[in-house]
Protein backbone atom coordinates (compact mmCIF):
# COMPACT_ATOMS: atom_id res chain seq x y z
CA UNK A 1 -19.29 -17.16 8.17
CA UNK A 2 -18.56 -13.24 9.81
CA UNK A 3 -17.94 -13.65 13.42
CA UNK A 4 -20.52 -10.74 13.85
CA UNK A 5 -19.13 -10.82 17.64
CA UNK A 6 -15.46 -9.84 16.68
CA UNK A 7 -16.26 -7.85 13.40
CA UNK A 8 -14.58 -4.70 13.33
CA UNK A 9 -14.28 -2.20 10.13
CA UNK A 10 -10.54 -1.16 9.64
CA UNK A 11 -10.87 1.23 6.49
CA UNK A 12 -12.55 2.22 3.95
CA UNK A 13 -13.46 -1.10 1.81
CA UNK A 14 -11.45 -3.02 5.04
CA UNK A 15 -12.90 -5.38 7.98
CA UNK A 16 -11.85 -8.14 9.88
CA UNK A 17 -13.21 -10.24 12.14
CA UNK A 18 -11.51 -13.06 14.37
CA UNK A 19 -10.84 -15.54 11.59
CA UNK A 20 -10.85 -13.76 8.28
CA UNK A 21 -9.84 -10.35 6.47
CA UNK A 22 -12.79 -8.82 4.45
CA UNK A 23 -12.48 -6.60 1.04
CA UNK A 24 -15.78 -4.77 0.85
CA UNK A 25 -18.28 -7.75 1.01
CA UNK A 26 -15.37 -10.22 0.02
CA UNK A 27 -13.62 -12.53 2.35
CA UNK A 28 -10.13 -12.58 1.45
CA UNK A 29 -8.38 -16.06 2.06
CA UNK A 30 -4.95 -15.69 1.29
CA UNK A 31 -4.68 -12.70 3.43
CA UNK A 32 -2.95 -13.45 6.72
CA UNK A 33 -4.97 -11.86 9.50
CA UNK A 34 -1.52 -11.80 11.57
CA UNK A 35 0.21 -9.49 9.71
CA UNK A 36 -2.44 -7.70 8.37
CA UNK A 37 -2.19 -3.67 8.59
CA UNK A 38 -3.95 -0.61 7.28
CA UNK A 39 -0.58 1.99 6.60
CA UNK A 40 -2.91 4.81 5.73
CA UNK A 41 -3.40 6.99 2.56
CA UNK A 42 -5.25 3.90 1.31
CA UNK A 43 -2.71 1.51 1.46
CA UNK A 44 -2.67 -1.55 3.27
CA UNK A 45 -0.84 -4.86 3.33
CA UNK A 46 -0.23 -8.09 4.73
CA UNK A 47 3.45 -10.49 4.62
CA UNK A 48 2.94 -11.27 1.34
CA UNK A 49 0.12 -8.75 -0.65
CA UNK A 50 -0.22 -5.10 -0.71
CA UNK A 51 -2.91 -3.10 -1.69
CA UNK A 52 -4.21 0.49 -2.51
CA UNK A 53 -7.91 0.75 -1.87
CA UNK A 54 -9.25 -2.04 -3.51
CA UNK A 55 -6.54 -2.98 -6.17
CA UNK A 56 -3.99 -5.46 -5.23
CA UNK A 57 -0.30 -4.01 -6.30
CA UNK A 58 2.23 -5.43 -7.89
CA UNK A 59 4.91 -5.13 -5.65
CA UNK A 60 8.73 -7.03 -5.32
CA UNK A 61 9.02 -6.89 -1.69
CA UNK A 62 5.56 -6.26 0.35
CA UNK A 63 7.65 -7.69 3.65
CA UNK A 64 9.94 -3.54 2.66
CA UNK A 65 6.55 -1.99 1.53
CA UNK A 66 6.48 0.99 3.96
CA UNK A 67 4.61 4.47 3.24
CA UNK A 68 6.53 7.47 2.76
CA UNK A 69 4.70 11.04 1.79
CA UNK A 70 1.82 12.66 -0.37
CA UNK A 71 0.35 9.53 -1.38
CA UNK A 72 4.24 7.57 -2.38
CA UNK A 73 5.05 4.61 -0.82
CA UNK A 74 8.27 2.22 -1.58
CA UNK A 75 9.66 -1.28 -1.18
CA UNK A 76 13.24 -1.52 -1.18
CA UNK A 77 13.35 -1.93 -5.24
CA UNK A 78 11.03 0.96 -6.27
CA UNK A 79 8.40 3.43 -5.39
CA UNK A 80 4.55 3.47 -6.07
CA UNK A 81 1.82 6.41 -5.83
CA UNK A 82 -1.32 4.83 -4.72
CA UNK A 83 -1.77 1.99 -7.54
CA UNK A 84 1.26 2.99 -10.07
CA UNK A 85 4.14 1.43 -10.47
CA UNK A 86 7.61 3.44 -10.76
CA UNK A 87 9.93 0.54 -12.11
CA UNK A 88 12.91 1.51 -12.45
CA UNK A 89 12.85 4.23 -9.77
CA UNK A 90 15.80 4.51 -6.94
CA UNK A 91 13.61 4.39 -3.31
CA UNK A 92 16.38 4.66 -1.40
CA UNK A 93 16.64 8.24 -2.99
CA UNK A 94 13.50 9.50 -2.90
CA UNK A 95 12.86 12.83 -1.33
CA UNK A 96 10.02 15.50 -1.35
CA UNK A 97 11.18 18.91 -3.20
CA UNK A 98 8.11 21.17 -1.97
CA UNK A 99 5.15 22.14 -4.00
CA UNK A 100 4.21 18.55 -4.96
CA UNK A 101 7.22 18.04 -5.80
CA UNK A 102 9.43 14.56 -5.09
CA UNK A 103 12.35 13.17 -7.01
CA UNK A 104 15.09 9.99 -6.95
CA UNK A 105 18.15 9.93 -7.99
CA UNK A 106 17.19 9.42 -11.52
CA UNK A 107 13.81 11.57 -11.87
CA UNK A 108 11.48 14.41 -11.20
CA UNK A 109 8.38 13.64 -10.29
CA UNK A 110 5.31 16.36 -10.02
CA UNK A 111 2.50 14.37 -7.92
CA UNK A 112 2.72 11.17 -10.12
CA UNK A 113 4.16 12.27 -13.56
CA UNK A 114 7.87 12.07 -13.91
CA UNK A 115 10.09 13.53 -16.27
């Protein structure tokens, strides 16, 4: 069913071709070839689905889901590095440190540990 004609790879495990979005050798259906776009640092997302690499994330809001810095990336309720979930996390505070370092207004956070 690949359009071999229009197939183009996006990313590492992405593709596309004229009618479809492709997940390593899987054709992926519900994505919407529209709105699809690689952000970079592995993530990538469509209106309604975001994922790192291969693993679909749990997000609240992919339509907010925007990359930020060192591997972070936030929706307008919380913030994620690559496929973790901060819940609970202020995005609309978060700010690189130095050194690795980020924080919100309610944590610390060195790479992906918080404290």
């Amino acid at each position: 069913n690949v359009d071999i004609n229009s197939f183009e790879v996006l990313a590492p495990y992405w593709a596309k071709d004229k009618n479809h979005i492709y997940l390593g050798s899987q054709l992926q259906a519900n994505l919407d070839i529209h709105s699809f776009q690689i952000l970079g640092d592995g993530y990538a997302k469509d209106a309604a689905n975001v994922f790192f690499l291969d693993q679909q994330l749990d997000v609240k809001d992919a339509a907010s889901f925007e990359l930020l810095t060192g591997g972070w990336a936030k929706d307008q309720y919380q913030l994620y590095y690559e496929s973790q979930v901060f819940e609970g996390s202020d995005p609309s505070e978060f700010r690189a440190l130095g050194d690795y370092y980020f924080a919100d207004a309610k944590q610390v956070y060195f790479y992906h540990r918080h404290y």
